[in-house]
Protein backbone atom coordinates (compact mmCIF):
# COMPACT_ATOMS: atom_id res chain seq x y z
CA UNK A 1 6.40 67.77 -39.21
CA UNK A 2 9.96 68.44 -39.42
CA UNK A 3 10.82 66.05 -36.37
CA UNK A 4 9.85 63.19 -38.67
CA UNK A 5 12.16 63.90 -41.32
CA UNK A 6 15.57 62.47 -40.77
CA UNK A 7 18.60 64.57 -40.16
CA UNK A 8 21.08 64.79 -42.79
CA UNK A 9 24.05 62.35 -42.39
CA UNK A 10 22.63 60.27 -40.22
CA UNK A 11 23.31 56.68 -40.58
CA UNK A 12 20.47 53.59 -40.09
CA UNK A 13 21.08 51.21 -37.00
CA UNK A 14 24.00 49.00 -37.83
CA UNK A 15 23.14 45.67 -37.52
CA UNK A 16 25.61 43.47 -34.94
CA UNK A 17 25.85 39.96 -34.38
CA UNK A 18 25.08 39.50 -30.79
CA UNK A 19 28.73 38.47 -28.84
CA UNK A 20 29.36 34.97 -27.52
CA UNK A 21 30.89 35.55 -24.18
CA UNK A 22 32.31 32.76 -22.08
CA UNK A 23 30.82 34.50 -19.01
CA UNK A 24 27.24 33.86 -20.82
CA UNK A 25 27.89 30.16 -21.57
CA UNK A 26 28.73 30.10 -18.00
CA UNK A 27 25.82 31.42 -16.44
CA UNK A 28 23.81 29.08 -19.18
CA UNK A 29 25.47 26.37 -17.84
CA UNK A 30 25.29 26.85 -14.49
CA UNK A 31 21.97 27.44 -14.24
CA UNK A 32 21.06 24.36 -16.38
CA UNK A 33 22.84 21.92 -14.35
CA UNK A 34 21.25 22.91 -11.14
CA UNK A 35 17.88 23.19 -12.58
CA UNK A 36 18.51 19.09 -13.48
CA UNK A 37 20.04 18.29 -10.63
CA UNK A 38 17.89 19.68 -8.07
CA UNK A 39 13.87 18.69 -9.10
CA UNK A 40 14.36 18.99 -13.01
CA UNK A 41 15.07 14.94 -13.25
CA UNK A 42 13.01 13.78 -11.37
CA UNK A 43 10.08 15.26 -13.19
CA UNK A 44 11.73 14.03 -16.27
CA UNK A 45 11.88 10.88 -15.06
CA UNK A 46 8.23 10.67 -14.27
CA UNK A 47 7.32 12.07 -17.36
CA UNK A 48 9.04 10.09 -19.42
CA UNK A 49 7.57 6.63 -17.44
CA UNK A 50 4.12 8.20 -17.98
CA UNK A 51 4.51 8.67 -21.85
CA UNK A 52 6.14 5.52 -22.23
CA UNK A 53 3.52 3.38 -19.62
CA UNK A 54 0.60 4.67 -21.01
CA UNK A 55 -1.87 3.16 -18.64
CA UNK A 56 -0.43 4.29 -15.45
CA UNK A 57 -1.94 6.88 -13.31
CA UNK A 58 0.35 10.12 -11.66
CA UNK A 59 0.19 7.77 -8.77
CA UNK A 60 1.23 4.50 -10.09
CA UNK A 61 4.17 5.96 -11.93
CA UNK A 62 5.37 7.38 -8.57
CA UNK A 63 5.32 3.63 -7.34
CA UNK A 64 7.10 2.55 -10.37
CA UNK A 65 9.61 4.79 -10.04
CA UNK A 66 10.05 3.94 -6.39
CA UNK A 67 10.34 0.49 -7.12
CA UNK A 68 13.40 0.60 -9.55
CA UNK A 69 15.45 1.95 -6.48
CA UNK A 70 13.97 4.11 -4.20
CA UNK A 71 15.00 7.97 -4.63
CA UNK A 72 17.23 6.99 -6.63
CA UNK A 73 14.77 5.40 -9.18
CA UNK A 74 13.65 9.41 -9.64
CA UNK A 75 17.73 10.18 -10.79
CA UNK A 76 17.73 7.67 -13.55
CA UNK A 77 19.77 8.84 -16.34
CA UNK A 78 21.22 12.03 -15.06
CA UNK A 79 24.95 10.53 -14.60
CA UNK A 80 26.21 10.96 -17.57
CA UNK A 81 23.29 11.95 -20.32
CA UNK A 82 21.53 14.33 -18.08
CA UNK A 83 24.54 16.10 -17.33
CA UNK A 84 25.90 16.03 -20.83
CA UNK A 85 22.92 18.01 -22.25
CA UNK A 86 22.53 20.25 -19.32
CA UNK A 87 26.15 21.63 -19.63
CA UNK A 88 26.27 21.31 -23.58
CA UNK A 89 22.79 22.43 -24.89
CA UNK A 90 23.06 26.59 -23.62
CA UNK A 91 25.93 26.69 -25.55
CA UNK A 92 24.78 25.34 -28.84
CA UNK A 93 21.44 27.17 -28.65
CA UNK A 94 23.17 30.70 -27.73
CA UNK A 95 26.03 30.11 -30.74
CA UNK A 96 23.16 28.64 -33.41
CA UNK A 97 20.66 31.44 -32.08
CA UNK A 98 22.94 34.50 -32.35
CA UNK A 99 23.71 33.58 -36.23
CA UNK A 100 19.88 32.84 -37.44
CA UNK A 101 18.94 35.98 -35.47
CA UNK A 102 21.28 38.03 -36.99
CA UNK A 103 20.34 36.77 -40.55
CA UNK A 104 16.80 36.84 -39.92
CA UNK A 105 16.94 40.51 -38.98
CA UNK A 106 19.50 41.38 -41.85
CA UNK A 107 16.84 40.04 -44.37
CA UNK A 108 13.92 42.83 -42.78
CA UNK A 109 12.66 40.68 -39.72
CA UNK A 110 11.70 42.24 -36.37
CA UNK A 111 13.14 42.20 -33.32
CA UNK A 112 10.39 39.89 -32.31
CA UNK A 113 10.10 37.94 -35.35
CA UNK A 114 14.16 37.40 -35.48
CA UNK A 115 14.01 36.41 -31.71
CA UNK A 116 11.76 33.89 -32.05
CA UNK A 117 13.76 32.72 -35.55
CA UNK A 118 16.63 32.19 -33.70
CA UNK A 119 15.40 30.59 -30.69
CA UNK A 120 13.59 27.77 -33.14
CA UNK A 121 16.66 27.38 -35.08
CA UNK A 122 18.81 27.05 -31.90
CA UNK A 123 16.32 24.34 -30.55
CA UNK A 124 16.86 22.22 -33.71
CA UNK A 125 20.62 22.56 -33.84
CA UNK A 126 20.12 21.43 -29.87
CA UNK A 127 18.00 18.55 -31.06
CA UNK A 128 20.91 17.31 -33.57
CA UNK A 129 23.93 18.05 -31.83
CA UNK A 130 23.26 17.25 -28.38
CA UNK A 131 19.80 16.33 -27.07
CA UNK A 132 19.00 13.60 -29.74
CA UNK A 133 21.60 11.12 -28.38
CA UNK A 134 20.80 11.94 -24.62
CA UNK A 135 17.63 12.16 -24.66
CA UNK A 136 17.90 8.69 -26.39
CA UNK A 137 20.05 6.87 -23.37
CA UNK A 138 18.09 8.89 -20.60
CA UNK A 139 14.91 6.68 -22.01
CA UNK A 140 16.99 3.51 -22.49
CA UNK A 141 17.94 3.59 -18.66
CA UNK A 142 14.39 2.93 -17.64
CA UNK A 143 14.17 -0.32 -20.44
CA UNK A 144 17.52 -1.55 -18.05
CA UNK A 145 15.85 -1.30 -14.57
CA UNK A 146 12.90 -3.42 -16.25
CA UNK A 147 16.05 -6.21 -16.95
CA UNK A 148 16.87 -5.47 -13.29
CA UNK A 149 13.08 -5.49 -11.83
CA UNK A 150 13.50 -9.75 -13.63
CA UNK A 151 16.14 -10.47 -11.52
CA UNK A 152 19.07 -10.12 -14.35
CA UNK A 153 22.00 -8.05 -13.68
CA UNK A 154 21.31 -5.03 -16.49
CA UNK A 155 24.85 -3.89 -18.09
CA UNK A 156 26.27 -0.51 -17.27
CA UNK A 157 25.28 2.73 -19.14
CA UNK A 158 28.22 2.68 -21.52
CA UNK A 159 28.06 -0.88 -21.96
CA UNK A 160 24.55 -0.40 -23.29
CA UNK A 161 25.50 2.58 -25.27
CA UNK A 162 28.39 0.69 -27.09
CA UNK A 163 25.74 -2.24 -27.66
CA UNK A 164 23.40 0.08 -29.47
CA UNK A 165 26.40 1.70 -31.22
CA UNK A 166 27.98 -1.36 -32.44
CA UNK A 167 24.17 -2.70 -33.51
CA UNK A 168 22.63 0.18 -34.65
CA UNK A 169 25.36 2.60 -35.12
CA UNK A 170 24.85 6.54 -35.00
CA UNK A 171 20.53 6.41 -35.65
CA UNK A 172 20.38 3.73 -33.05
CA UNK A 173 21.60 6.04 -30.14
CA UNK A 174 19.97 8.90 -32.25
CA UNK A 175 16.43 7.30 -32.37
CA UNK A 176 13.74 9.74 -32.15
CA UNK A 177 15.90 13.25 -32.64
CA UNK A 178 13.28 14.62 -35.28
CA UNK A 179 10.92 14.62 -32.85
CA UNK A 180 13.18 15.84 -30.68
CA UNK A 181 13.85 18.29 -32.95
CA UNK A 182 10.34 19.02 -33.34
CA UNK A 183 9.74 19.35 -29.85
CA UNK A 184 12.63 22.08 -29.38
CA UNK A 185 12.12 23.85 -32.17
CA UNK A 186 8.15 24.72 -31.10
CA UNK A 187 9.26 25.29 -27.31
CA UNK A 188 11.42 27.83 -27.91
CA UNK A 189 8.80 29.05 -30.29
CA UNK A 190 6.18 29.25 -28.13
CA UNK A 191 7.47 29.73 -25.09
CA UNK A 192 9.04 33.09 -26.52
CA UNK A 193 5.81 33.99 -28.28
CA UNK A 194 3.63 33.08 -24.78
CA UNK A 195 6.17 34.90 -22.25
CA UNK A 196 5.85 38.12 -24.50
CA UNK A 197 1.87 37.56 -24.29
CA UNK A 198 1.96 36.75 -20.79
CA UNK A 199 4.13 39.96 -20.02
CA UNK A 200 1.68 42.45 -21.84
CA UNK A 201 -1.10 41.06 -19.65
CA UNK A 202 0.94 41.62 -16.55
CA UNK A 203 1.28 45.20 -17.99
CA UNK A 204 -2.31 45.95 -18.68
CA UNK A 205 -3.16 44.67 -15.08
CA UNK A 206 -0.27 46.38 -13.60
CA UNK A 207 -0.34 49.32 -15.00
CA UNK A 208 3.09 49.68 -16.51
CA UNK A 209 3.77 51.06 -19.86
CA UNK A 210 5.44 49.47 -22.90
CA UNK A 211 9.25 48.60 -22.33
CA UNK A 212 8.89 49.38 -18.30
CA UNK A 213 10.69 46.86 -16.09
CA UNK A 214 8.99 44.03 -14.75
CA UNK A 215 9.64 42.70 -11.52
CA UNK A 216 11.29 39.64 -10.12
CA UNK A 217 7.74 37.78 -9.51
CA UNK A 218 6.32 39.02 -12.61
CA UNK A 219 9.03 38.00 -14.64
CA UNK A 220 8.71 34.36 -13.29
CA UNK A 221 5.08 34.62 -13.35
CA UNK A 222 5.45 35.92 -17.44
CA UNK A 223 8.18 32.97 -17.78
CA UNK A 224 6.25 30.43 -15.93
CA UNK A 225 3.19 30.95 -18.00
CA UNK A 226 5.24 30.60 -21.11
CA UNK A 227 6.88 27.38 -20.07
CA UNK A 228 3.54 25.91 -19.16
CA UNK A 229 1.81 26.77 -21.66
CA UNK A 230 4.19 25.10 -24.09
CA UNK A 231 3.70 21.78 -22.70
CA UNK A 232 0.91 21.66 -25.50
CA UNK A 233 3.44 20.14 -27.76
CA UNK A 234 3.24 17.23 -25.31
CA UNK A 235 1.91 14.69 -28.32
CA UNK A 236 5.38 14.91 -29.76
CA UNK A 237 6.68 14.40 -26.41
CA UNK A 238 5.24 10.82 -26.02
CA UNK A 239 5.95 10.25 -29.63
CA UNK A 240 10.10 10.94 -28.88
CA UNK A 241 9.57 8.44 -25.81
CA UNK A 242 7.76 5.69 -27.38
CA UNK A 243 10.69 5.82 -30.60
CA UNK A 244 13.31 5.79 -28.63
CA UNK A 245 11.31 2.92 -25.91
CA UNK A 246 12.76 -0.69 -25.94
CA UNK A 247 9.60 -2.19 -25.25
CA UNK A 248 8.48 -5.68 -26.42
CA UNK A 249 4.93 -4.96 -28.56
CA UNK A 250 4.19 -7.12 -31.39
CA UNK A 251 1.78 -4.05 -32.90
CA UNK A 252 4.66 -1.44 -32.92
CA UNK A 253 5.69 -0.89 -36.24
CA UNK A 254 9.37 -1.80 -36.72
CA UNK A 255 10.53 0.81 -38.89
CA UNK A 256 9.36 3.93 -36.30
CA UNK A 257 8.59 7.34 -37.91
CA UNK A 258 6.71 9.88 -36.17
CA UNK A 259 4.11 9.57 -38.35
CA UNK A 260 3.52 5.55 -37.82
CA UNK A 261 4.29 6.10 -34.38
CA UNK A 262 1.88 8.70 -33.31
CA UNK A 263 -0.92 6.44 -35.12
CA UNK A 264 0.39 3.32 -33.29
CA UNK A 265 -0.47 5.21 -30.01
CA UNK A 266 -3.35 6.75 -30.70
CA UNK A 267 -4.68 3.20 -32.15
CA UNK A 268 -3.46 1.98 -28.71
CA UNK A 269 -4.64 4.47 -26.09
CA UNK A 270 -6.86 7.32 -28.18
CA UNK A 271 -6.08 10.80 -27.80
CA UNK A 272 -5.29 10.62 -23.95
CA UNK A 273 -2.79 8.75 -24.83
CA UNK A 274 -0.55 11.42 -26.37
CA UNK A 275 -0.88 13.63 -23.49
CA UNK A 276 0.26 11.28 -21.39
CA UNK A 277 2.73 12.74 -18.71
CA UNK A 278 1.97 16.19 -19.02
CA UNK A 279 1.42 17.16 -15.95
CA UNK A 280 4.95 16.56 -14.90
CA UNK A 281 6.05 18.38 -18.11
CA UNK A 282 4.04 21.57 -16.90
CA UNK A 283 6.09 21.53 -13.69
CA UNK A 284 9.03 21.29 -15.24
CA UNK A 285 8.18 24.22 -17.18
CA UNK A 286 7.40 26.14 -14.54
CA UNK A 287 10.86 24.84 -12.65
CA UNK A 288 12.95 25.64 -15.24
CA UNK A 289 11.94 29.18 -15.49
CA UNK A 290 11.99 29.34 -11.82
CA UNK A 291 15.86 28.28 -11.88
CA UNK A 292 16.93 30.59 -15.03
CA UNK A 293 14.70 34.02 -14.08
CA UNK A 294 14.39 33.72 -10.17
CA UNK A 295 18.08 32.32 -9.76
CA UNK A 296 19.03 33.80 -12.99
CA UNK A 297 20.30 37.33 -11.44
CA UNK A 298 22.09 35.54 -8.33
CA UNK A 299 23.50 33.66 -10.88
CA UNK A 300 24.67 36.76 -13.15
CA UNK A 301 26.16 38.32 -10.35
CA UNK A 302 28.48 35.46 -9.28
CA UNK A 303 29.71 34.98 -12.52
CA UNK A 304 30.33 38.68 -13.62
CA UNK A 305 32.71 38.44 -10.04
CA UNK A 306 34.51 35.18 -11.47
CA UNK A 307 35.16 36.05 -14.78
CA UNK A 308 35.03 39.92 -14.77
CA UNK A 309 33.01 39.73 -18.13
CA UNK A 310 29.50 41.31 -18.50
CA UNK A 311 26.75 39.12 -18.53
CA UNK A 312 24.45 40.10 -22.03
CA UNK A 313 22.42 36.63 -22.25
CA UNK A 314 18.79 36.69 -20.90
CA UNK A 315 18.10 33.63 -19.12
């Protein structure tokens, strides 16, 4: 009985603001732009030509893709946009995630509850500050290789940016960030939620008790599950693609919400045609997470040496 009461003087936890540490923006970025670099575009690209041509098969988006330039065709977008958000989007989630944990938890939330509050707050600050506007010109550099694909000599990437700037200003090159927004906000949701799920069923089967270590392959087994599994947000996925689409289609509605957008595809190709291009979302899921666990301590390592700094972030 008496080792439940609390000793006299002593002092509750004191809550602290998790540190920003150049080392962790680093490693953050780092890993990011080798995850995009390596496989992580090209499964964008395919997943985004699968959400935005609704009727082709894995297959025949492969021999889209191919067309538009060969292996090339599969690194669409990632010079500058790709590489913009890779090296940018770490470092507002870990800032923006850091602060909304930290208030989450100072108003009574759990660890758990505060982690996943600041991981869906960081994925909407993403959304808006970085991702919206990339994500945007990533999908616009598949409406320029149809321009090419006619035989017309499309305009360079900024020259297309400034021609959506000038005509559309700031929304133009913005179109579709709230479901962008949307999307990142219930990834990092779920994807924390699922991982913790996923890791108490590797426990049970394992053996291991509450808080024990996991290994390497469990933690990218935990991980990979989580990233999968996420890819059930995939509706708002092709919703994002088809706003920010330049497509020619009398039927679209020309003030695009999601709202009017996701009934214009579902009118158009029923429920399949939301989950269109999931598959490749799945992998890169499941890439991702093999890049930032699997990598993640190599990684960690390397960049405690270079900057003599502790690495605290969990990637």
């Amino acid at each position: 009985m008496a080792a439940t009461v609390p000793l006299a003087g002593t002092e509750p936890k004191k809550l602290e603001k998790k540190p920003i540490k150049f080392s962790n923006l680093l490693l953050g970025g780092g890993l990011n732009m080798f995850e995009v670099t390596t496989l992580g575009q090209p499964l964008e690209v395919v997943k985004t030509t699968m959400a935005a041509n609704r009727s082709d098969s894995f297959g025949g988006a492969l021999s889209r893709i191919w067309a538009r330039g060969g292996v090339a065709g599969y690194y669409q977008g990632l010079i500058p946009w790709a590489w913009i958000e890779a090296s940018t989007k770490g470092a507002v989630l870990l800032f923006v995630a850091s602060e909304a944990e930290y208030y989450a938890k100072s108003f009574g939330a759990s660890d758990f509850i505060g982690g996943i509050s600041g991981g869906m707050a960081g994925g909407v600050a993403q959304a808006y500050a970085t991702m919206g506007f990339c994500t945007c010109m990533k999908t616009v550099e598949i409406t320029k290789h149809r321009i090419a694909a006619k035989g017309v000599k499309p305009p360079s990437t900024f020259t297309t940016f400034m021609d959506i700037y000038r005509k559309e200003g700031i929304r133009g090159i913005n179109k579709g960030v709230n479901a962008v927004a949307i999307r990142q906000t219930t990834n990092w949701g779920s994807r924390f939620g699922l991982s913790r799920l996923a890791e108490q069923g590797i426990r049970k089967v394992t053996g291991k008790e509450e808080g024990q270590k996991l290994s390497g392959w469990e933690k990218v087994l935990a991980s990979g599950l989580g990233g999968g599994l996420s890819a059930w947000n995939q509706p708002i996925e092709v919703i994002r693609v088809e706003m920010q689409s330049k497509k020619d289609d009398p039927n679209r509605p020309k003030k695009m919400t999601v709202g009017n957008t996701a009934r214009y595809i579902y009118g158009s190709n029923g429920l399949k045609g939301l989950y269109r291009g999931v598959t490749p979302r799945i992998g890169l899921g499941v890439w991702q997470t093999i890049c930032m666990v699997a990598l993640g301590d190599m990684a960690k390592e390397a960049v405690e040496k270079l900057t003599g700094e502790a690495v605290t972030a969990k990637h």
